[in-house]
Protein backbone atom coordinates (compact mmCIF):
# COMPACT_ATOMS: atom_id res chain seq x y z
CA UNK A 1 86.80 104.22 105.57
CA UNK A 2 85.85 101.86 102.83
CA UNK A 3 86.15 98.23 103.17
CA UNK A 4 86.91 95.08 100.63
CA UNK A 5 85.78 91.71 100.66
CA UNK A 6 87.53 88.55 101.22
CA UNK A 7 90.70 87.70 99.13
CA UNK A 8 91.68 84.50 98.36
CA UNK A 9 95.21 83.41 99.36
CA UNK A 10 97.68 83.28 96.21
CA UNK A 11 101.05 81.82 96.43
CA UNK A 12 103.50 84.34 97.20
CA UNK A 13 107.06 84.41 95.11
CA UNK A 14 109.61 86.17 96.91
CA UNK A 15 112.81 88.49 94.88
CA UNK A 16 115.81 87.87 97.01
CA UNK A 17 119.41 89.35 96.28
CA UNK A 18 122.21 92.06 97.52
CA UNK A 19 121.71 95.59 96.69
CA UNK A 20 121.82 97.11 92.73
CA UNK A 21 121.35 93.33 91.03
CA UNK A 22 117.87 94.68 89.56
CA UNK A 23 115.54 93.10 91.96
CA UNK A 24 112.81 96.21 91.47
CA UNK A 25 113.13 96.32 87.57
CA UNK A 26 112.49 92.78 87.67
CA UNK A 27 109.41 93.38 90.05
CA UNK A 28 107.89 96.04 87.72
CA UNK A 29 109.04 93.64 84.87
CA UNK A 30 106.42 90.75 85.99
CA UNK A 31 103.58 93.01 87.59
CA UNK A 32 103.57 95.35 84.61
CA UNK A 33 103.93 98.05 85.57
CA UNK A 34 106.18 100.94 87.76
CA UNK A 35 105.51 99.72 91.49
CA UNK A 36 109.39 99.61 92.95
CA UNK A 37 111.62 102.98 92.91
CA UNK A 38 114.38 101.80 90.28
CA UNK A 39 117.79 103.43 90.71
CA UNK A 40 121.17 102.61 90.12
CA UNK A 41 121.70 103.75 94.45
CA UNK A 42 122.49 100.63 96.15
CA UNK A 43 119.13 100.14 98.61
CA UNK A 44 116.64 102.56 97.00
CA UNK A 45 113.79 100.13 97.68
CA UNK A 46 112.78 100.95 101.43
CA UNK A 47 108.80 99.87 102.02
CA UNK A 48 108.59 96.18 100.62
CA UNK A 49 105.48 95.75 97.89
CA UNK A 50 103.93 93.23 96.69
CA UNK A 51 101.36 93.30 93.97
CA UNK A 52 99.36 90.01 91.69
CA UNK A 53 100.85 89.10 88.38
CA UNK A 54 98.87 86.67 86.22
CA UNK A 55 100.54 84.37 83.45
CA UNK A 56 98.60 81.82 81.13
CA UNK A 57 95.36 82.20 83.36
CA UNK A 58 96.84 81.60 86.53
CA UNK A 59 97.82 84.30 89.39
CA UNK A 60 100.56 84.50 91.96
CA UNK A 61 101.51 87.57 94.47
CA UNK A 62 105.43 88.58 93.52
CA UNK A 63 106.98 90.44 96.70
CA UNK A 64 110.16 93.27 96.48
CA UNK A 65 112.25 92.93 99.10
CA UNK A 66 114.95 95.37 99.78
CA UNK A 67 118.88 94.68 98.96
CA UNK A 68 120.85 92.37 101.43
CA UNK A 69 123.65 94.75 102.59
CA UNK A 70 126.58 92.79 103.03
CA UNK A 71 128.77 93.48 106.83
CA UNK A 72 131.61 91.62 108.11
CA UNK A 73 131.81 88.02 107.44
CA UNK A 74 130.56 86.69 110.55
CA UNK A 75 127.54 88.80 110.24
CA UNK A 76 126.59 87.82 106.83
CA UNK A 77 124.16 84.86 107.48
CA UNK A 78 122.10 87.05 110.78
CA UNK A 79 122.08 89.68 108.36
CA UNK A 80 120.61 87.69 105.85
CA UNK A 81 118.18 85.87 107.59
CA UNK A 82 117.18 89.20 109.28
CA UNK A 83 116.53 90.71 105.71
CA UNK A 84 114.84 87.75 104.35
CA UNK A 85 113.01 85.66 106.26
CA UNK A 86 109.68 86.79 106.69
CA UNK A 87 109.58 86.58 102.58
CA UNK A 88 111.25 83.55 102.05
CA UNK A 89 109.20 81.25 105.28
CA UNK A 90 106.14 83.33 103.65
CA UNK A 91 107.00 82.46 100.06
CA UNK A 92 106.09 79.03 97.67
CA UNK A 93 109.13 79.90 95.10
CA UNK A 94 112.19 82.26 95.50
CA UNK A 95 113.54 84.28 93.13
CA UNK A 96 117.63 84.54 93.97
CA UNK A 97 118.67 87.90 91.75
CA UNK A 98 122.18 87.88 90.64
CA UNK A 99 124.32 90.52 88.37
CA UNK A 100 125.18 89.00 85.51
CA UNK A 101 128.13 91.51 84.59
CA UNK A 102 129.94 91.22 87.84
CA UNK A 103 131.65 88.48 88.71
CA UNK A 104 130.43 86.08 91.94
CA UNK A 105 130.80 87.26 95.67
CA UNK A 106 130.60 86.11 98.84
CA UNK A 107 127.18 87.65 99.64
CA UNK A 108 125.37 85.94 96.63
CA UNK A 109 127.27 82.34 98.03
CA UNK A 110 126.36 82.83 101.20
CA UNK A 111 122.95 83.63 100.41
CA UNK A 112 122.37 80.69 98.20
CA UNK A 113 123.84 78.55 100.95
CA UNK A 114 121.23 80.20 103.50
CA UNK A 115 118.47 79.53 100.81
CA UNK A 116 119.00 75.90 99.84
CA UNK A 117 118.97 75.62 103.96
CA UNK A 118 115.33 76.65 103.66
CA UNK A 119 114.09 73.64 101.83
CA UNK A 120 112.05 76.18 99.51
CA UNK A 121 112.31 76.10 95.52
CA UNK A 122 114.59 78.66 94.18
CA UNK A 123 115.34 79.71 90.64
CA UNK A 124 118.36 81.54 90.04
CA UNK A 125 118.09 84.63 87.95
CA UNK A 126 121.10 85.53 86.37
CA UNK A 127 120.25 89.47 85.59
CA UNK A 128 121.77 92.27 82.60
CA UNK A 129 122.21 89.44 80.57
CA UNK A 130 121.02 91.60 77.45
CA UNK A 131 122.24 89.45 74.67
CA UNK A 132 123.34 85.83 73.04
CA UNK A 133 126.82 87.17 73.25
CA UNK A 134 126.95 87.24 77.15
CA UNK A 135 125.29 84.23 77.64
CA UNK A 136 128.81 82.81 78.77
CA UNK A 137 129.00 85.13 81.80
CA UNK A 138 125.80 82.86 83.27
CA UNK A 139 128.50 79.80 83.92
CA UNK A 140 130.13 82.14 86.69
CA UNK A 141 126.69 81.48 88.95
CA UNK A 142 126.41 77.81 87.81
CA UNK A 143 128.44 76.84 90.55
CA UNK A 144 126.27 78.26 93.18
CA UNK A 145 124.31 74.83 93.22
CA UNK A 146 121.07 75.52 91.67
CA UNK A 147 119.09 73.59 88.98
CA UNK A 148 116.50 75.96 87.51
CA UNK A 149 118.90 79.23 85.85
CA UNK A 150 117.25 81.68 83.87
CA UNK A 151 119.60 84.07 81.81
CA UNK A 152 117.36 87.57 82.06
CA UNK A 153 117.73 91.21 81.20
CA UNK A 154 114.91 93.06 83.72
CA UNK A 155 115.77 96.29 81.57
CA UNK A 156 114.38 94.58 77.77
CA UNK A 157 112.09 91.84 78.95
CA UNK A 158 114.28 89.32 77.73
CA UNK A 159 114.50 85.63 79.07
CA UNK A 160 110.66 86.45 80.97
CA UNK A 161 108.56 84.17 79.24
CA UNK A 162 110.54 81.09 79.98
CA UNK A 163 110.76 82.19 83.58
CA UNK A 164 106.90 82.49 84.22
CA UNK A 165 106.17 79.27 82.38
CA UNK A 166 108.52 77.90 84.76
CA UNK A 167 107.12 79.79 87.67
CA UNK A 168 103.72 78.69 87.56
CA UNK A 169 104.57 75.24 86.54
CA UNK A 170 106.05 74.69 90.01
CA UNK A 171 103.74 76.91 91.87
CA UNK A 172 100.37 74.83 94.03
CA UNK A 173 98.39 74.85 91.26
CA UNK A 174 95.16 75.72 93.90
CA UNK A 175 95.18 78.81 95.88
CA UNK A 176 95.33 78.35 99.77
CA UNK A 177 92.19 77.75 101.49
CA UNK A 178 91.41 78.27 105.23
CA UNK A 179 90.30 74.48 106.10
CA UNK A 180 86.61 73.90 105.75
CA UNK A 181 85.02 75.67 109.12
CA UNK A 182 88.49 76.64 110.90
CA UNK A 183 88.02 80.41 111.56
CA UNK A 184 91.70 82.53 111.12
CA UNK A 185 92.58 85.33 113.71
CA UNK A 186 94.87 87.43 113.16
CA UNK A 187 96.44 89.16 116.73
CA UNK A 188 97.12 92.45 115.55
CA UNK A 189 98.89 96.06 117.63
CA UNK A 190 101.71 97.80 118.19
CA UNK A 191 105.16 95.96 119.41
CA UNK A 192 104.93 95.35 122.65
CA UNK A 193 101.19 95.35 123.10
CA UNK A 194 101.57 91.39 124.79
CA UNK A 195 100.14 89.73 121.33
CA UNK A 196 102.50 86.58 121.60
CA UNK A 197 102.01 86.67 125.46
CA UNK A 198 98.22 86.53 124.59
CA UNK A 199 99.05 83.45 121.79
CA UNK A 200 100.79 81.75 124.62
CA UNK A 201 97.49 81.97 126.75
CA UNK A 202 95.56 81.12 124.03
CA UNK A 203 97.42 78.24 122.96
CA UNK A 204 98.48 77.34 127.13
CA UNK A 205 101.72 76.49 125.97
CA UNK A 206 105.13 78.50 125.15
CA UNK A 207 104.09 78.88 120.67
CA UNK A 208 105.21 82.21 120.22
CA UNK A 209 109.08 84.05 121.96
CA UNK A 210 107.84 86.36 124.35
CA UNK A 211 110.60 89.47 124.87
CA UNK A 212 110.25 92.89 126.63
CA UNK A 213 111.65 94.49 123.46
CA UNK A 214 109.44 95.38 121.15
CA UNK A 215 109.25 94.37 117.88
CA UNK A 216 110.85 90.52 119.02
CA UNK A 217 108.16 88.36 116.81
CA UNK A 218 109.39 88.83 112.90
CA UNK A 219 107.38 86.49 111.05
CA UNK A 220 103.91 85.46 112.21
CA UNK A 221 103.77 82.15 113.84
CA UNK A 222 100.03 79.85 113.45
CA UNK A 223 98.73 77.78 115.94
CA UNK A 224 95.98 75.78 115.33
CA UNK A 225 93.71 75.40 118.53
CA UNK A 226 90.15 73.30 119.58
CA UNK A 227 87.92 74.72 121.70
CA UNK A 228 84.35 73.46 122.33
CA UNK A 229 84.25 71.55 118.71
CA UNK A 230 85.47 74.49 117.05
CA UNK A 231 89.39 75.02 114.91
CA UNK A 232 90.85 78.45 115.43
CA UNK A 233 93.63 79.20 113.42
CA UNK A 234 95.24 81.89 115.45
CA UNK A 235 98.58 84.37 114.05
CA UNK A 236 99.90 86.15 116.13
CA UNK A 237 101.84 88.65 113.74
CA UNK A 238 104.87 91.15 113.86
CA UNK A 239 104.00 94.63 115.95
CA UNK A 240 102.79 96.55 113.38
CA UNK A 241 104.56 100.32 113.42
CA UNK A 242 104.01 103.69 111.85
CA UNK A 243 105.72 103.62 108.48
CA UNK A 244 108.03 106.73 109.88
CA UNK A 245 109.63 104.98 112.91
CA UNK A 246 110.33 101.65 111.06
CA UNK A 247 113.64 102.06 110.62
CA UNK A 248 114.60 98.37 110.41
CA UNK A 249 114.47 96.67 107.09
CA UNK A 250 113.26 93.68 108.58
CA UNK A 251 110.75 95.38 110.63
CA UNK A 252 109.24 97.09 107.53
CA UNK A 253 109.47 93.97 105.89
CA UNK A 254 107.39 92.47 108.72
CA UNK A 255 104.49 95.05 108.66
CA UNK A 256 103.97 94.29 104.94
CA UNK A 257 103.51 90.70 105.82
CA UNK A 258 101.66 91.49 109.04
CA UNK A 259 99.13 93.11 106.79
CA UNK A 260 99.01 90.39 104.63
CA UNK A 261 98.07 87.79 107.14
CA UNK A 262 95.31 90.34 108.54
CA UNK A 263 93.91 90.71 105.37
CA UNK A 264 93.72 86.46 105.17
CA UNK A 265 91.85 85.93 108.09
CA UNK A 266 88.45 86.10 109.06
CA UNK A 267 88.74 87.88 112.90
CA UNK A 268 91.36 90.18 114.27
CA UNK A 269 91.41 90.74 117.68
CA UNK A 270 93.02 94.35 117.88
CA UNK A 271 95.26 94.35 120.86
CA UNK A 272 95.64 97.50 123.27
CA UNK A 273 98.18 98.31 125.59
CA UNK A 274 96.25 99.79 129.07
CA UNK A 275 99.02 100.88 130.51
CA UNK A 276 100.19 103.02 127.37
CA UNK A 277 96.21 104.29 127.05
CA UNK A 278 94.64 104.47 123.41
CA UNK A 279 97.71 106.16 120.54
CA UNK A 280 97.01 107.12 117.39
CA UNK A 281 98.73 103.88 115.67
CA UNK A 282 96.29 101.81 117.71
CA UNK A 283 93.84 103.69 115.72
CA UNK A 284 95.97 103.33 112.34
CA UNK A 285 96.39 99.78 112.64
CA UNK A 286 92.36 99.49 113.44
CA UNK A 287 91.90 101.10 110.09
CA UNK A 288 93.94 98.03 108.68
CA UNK A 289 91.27 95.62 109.66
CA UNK A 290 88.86 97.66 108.99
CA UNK A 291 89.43 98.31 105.49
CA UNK A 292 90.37 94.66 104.76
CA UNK A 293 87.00 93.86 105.95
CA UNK A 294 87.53 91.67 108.57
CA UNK A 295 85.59 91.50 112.24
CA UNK A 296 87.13 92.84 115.11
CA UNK A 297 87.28 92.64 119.12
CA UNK A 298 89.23 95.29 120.70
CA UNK A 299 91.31 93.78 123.64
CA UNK A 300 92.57 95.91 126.06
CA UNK A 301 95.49 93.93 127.51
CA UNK A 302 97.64 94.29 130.75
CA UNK A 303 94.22 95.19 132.68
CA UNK A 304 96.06 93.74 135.77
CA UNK A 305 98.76 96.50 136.08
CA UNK A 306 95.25 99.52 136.36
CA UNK A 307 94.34 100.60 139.14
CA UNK A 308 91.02 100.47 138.79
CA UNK A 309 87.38 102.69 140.38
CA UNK A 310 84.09 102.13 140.12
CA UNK A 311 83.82 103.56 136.12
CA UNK A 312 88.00 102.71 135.29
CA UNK A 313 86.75 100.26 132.67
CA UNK A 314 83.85 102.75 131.36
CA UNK A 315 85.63 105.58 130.84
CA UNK A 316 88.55 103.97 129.37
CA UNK A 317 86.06 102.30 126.62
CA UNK A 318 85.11 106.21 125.91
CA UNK A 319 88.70 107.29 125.36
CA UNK A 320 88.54 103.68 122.71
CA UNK A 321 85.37 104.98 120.89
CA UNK A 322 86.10 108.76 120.26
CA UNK A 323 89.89 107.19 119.11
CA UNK A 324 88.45 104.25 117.32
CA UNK A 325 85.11 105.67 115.82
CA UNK A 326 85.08 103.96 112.52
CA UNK A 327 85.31 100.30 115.18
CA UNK A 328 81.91 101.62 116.71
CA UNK A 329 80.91 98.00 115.73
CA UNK A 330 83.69 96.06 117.69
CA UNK A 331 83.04 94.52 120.84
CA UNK A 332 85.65 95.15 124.04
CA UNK A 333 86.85 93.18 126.68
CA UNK A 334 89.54 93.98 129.21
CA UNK A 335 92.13 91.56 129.98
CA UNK A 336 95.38 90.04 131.09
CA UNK A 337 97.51 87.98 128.73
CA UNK A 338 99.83 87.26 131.59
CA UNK A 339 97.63 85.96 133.82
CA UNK A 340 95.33 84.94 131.87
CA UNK A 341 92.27 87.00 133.21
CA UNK A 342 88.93 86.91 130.81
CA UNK A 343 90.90 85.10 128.68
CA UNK A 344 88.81 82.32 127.60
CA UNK A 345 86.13 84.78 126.86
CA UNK A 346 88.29 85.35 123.33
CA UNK A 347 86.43 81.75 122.02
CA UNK A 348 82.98 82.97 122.27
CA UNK A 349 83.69 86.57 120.83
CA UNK A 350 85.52 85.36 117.94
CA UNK A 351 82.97 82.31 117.14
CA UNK A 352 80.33 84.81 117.67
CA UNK A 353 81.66 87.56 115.09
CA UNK A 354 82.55 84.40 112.58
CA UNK A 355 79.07 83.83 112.83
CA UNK A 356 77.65 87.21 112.62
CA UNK A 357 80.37 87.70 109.47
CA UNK A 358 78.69 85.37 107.56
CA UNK A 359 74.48 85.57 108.24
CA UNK A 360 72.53 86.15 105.88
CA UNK A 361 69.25 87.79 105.14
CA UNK A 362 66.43 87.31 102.94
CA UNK A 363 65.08 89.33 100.12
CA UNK A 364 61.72 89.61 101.74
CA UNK A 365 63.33 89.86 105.57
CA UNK A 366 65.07 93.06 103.92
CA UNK A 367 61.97 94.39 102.71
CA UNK A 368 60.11 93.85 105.33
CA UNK A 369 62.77 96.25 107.21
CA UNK A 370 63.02 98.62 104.58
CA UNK A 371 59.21 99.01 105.26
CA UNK A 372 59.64 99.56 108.84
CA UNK A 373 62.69 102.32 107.94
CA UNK A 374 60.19 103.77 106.08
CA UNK A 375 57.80 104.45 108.74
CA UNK A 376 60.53 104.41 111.63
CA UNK A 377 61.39 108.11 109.82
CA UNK A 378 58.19 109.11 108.80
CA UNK A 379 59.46 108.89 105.09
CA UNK A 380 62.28 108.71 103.52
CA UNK A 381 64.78 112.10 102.15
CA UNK A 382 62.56 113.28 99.61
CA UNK A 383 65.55 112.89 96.77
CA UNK A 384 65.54 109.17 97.95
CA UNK A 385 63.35 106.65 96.20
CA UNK A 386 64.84 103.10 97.25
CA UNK A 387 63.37 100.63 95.49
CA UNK A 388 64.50 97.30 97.43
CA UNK A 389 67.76 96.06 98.77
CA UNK A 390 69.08 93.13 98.73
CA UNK A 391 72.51 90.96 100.22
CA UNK A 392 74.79 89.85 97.71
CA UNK A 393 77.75 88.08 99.70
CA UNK A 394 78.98 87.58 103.10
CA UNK A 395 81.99 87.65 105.09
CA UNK A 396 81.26 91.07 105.73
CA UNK A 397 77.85 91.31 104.85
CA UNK A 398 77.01 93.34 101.64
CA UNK A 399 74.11 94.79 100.40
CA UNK A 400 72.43 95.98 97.21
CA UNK A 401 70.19 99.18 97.72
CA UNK A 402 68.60 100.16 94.49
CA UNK A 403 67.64 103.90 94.15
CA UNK A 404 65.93 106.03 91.87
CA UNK A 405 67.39 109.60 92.39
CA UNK A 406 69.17 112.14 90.74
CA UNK A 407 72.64 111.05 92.52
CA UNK A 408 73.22 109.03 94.99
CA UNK A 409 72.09 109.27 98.63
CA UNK A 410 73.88 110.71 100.89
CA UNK A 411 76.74 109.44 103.75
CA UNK A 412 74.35 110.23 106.97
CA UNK A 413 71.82 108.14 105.14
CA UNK A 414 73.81 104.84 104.45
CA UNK A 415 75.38 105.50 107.90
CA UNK A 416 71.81 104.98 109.40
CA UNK A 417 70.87 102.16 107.10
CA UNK A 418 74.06 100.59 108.46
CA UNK A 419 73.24 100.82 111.78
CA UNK A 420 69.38 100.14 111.62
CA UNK A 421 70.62 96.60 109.72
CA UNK A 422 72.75 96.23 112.74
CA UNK A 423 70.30 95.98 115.18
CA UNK A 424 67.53 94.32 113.59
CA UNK A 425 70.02 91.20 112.47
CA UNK A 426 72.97 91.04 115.26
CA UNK A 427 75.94 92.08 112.40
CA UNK A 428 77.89 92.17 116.01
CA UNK A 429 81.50 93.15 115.23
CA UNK A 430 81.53 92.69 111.40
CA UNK A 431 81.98 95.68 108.87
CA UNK A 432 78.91 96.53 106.88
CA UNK A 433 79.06 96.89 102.94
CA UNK A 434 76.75 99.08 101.00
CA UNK A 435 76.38 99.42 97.20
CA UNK A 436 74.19 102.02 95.67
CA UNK A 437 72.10 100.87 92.23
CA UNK A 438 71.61 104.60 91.02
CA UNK A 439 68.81 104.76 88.26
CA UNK A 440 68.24 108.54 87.42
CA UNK A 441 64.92 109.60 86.97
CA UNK A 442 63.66 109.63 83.62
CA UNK A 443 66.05 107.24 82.83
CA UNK A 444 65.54 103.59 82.68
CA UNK A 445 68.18 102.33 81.83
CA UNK A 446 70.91 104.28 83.71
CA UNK A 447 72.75 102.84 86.35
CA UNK A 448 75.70 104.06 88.70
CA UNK A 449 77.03 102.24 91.53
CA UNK A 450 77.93 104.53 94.83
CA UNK A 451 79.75 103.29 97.93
């Protein structure tokens, strides 16, 4: 699996509206380009998207939600809420979609009512307004209470460049920033793996809803914690599913923002469920982390319920590492969320792979172990000639290796690299980036980069 870098955290505008108002053309309308199924079929839009848009030199994150299906009347606002939420806490500006051609209903009312509840900025879009001539129809929505109204057609473009001046004129004009030396966890697993029972613990007091139904937390919840001089920040976020069995809008909703958070913080702390034994989702939801770079500690949770041998604990680590092989890196601990057994350990791993995340090595430390590689396997492959390496960035660590060669080196190669820069500089529990500087022989001048 390949892995990115950090990501800095962009304001996040979220599209809200019933179903068939043009929420996805106006998606692909500010990103650019075809991301959201369009379709005149009421609720076509089923996994929710988002995707950067950049106006005038400044970028935002846009997010598609899927169409608020309207019930009976009593059920509108839990309906709503269960829809939107996660978006609209998660969002700095809301987008409210409405159909310009049809007249007001009860759904876009109650919605706006719902939305001015939240205390977030909302501009109301009044959609398929295509010309001058229909301009009029806009008064219908004028009613619903809001100041900012932008007359739009999604389908020609038209009314879009008012609307993103506006957009970014209201948006923080910063990007988020973790707070100078707080380290972010994310609790990531499956519903019902104990992650807001293991918040609780962490926090010792009652942050998070704890249910035996899975799937109960919808929206991540942070908690900001000192321990020993140092700020965690921890989430503990949604149970992430397998796309197939989310059959909740909300609950697909809720892994897209799960993801999100995991991909903003600096730790994740990969929750297992002992009693349930090691699934393949555990392993999908691994590969989340993994790929967004971040450090990991598997926790195996509900260690209290096993009953445990003399190798219990050994042999269930196995089962973790042939599941989990691409988290060969990632410490484990087993534990008990509940009652709070090994517990406190969770400070020192996590401060420990925040540190180990961001170390860095010299130049000359680097060739000094490229020299030892070198005789540690009596020579390198004979089509690889690396030159030096050297680390570019942290947080994971990534390295430079320059190579003269016909093509790049191969996987078994950079696998042992990776591990020999393990162990000779304690990268405990981090991901390890590295970036081939191809210059073919007889060539100078030629350079490819290889992953």
């Amino acid at each position: 699996m390949n892995v990115v870098g950090e990501r800095a955290v962009l304001p996040l505008v979220a599209v809200i509206g019933r179903p068939n108002v043009g929420k996805s053309t106006i998606f692909n309308r500010l990103v650019g380009r075809r991301r959201s199924i369009v379709s005149d079929e009421p609720g076509v839009t089923r996994d929710r998207i988002y995707a950067p848009v950049e106006w005038s030199g400044y970028e935002f994150e846009v997010v598609d939600t899927g169409g608020i299906v309207p019930g009976e009347e009593s059920e509108i606002p839990r309906k709503i809420f269960e829809q939107a939420q996660l978006a609209i806490n998660a969002a700095s500006l809301v987008l409210m979609v409405v159909d310009g051609r049809s007249p007001r209903t009860g759904s876009d009312e109650e919605l706006a009512r719902m939305l001015r509840l939240t205390g977030r900025p909302v501009f109301l879009l009044v959609n398929k307004i295509d010309s001058l001539s229909m301009e009029p129809e806009v008064s219908e929505y004028l009613s619903l209470g809001f100041d900012h109204v932008f007359p739009i057609s999604a389908e020609h473009g038209r009314g879009f460049t008012e609307l993103l001046d506006s957009v970014v004129n209201v948006l923080p004009r910063r990007p988020e920033t973790a707070d100078e030396g707080e380290i972010r966890v994310s609790i990531i697993g499956r519903p019902n793996a104990g992650k807001s029972t293991l918040l609780n613990a962490l926090v010792g007091e009652d942050r998070s809803m704890v249910s035996s139904t899975a799937g109960t937390t919808r929206d991540a919840v942070d908690s900001v914690v000192e321990h020993d001089g140092q700020r965690f920040r921890f989430v503990d976020t949604a149970g992430i599913r397998h796309h197939s069995r989310s059959t909740e809008k909300a609950e697909r909703l809720s892994v897209m923002m799960a993801r999100r958070h995991l991909e903003l913080s600096d730790v994740a702390i990969l929750l297992i469920d002992a009693s349930a034994s090691v699934t393949a989702i555990d392993a999908t939801i691994g590969g989340y982390a993994h790929e967004a770079g971040r450090s990991v500690v598997i926790a195996v949770n509900k260690w209290d319920l096993i009953e445990k041998g003399a190798s219990t604990s050994a042999e269930f680590e196995k089962r973790i590492r042939l599941k989990l092989k691409f988290l060969e890196y990632a410490p484990c601990i087993f534990l008990s969320a509940k009652t709070g057994q090994r517990v406190e350990r969770l400070f020192r791993i996590v401060r420990d792979l925040d540190q180990s995340r961001r170390k860095r090595v010299t130049t000359g430390e680097l060739n000094s172990f490229l020299k030892e590689v070198r005789l540690e396997r009596g020579g390198l492959p004979s089509e690889v000639r690396v030159q030096y390496i050297a680390q570019v960035r942290t947080a994971p660590p990534t390295f430079v290796v320059f190579v003269q060669s016909s093509r790049p080196f191969h996987f078994s190669f950079e696998r042992f690299l990776v591990n020999r820069l393990r162990e000779r500089f304690s990268f405990e529990g981090t991901p390890i980036i590295i970036k081939q500087r191809v210059r073919k022989r007889g060539n100078r001048n030629g350079r490819q980069d290889s992953r």
